[in-house]
Protein backbone atom coordinates (compact mmCIF):
# COMPACT_ATOMS: atom_id res chain seq x y z
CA UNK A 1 104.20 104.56 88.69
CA UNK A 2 101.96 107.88 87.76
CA UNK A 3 99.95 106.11 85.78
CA UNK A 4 98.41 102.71 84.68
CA UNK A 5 97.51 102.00 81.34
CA UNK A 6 96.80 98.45 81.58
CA UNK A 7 95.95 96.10 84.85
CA UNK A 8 96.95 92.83 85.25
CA UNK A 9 94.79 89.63 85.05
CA UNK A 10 95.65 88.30 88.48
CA UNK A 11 94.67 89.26 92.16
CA UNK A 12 97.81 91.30 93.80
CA UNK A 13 98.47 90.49 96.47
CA UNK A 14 99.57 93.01 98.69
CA UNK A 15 100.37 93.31 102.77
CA UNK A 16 99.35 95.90 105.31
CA UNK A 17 102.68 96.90 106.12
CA UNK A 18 103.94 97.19 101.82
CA UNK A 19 100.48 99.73 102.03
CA UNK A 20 101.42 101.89 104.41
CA UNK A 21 105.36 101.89 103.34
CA UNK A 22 103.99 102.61 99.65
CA UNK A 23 101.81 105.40 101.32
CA UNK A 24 105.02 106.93 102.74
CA UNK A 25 106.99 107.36 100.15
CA UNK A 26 104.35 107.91 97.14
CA UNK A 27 104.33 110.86 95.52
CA UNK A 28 101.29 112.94 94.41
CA UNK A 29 99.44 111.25 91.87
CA UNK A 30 101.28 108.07 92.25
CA UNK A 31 98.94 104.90 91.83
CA UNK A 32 98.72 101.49 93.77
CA UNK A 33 96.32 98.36 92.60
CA UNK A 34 96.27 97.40 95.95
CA UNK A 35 93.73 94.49 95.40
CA UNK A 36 92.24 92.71 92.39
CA UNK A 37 89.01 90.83 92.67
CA UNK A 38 85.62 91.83 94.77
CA UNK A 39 86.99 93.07 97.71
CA UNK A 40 83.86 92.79 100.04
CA UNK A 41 83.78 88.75 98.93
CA UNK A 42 87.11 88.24 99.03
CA UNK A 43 87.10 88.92 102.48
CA UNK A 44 83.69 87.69 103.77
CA UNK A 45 82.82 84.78 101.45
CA UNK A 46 82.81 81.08 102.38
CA UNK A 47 83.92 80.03 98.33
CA UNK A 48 86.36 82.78 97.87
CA UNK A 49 89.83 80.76 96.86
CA UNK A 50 91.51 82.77 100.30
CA UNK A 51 92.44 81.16 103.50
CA UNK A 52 91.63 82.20 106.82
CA UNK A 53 94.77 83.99 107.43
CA UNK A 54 94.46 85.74 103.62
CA UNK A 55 91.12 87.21 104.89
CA UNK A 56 92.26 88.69 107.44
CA UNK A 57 95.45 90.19 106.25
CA UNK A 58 93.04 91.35 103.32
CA UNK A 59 90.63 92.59 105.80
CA UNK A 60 93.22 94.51 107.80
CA UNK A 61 95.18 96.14 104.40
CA UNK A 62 92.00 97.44 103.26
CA UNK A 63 91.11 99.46 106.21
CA UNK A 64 94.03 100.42 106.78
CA UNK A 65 93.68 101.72 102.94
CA UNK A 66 90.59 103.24 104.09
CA UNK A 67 92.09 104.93 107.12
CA UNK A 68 94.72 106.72 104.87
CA UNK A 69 91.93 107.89 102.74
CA UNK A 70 90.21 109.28 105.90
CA UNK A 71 93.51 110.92 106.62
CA UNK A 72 93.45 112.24 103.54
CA UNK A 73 96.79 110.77 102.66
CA UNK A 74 95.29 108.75 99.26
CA UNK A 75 92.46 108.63 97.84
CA UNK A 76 90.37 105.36 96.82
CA UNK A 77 88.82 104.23 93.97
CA UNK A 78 87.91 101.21 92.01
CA UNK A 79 87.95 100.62 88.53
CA UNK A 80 85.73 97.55 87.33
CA UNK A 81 86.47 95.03 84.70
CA UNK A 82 83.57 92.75 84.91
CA UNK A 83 81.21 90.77 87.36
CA UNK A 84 82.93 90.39 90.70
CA UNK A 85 86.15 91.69 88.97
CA UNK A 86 87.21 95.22 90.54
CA UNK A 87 90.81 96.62 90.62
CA UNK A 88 90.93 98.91 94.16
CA UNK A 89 93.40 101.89 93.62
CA UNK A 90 95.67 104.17 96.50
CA UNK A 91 96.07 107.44 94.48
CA UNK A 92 98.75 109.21 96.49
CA UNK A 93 97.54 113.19 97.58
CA UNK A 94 99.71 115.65 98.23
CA UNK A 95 101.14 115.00 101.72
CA UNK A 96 99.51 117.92 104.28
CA UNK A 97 101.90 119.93 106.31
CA UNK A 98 101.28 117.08 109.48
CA UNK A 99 102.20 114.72 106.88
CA UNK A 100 104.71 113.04 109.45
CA UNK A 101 102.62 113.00 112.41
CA UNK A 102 99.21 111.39 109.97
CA UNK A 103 102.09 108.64 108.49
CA UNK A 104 102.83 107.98 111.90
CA UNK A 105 99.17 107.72 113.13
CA UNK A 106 98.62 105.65 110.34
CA UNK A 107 101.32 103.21 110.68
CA UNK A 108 101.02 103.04 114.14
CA UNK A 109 96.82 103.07 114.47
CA UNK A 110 94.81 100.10 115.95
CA UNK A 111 92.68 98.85 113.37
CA UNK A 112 89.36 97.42 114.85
């Protein structure tokens, strides 16, 4: 998956855990879509078609997304499509020489 040429029309929908296993074994350059929609809505908004428990596994997957990128295992960017209408991408880096001790950290972190 080095590269995406088209994105789908639907929200992924993607877990915590399939982020941070992706994150492990993603090489450099490798891309993820890890959500499709308006990410800050999505998570916060009253109308947004998401349950409770959605939210918050949405809530949790993106910081941990954001906690690799402060790692500097990915990095994170968003591609937009329209009003409200984002695709949020992992872009694997090159793994750093701690590589297995940051994975760990990262799968193994308290997110707040």
């Amino acid at each position: 998956m080095n590269a995406i040429t088209r994105f789908p029309t639907v929200r992924l929908r993607l877990t915590e855990i399939e982020l941070c296993a992706w994150i492990g074994q993603a090489a450099p350059g490798d891309v993820l879509v890890y959500h499709r929609g308006f990410l800050a809505l999505n998570i916060t908004a009253q109308n947004t078609c998401l349950g409770e428990r959605e939210k918050t596994e949405l809530a949790r997957m993106a910081r941990r997304a954001f906690l690799a990128s402060e790692t500097g295992l990915v990095h994170l960017v968003q591609r937009r499509h329209g009003p409200e209408d984002y695709s949020y991408l992992a872009v694997a880096r090159p793994k750093p020489r701690h590589a297995r001790a940051a994975l760990s950290s990262l799968l193994l972190a308290e997110v707040a």
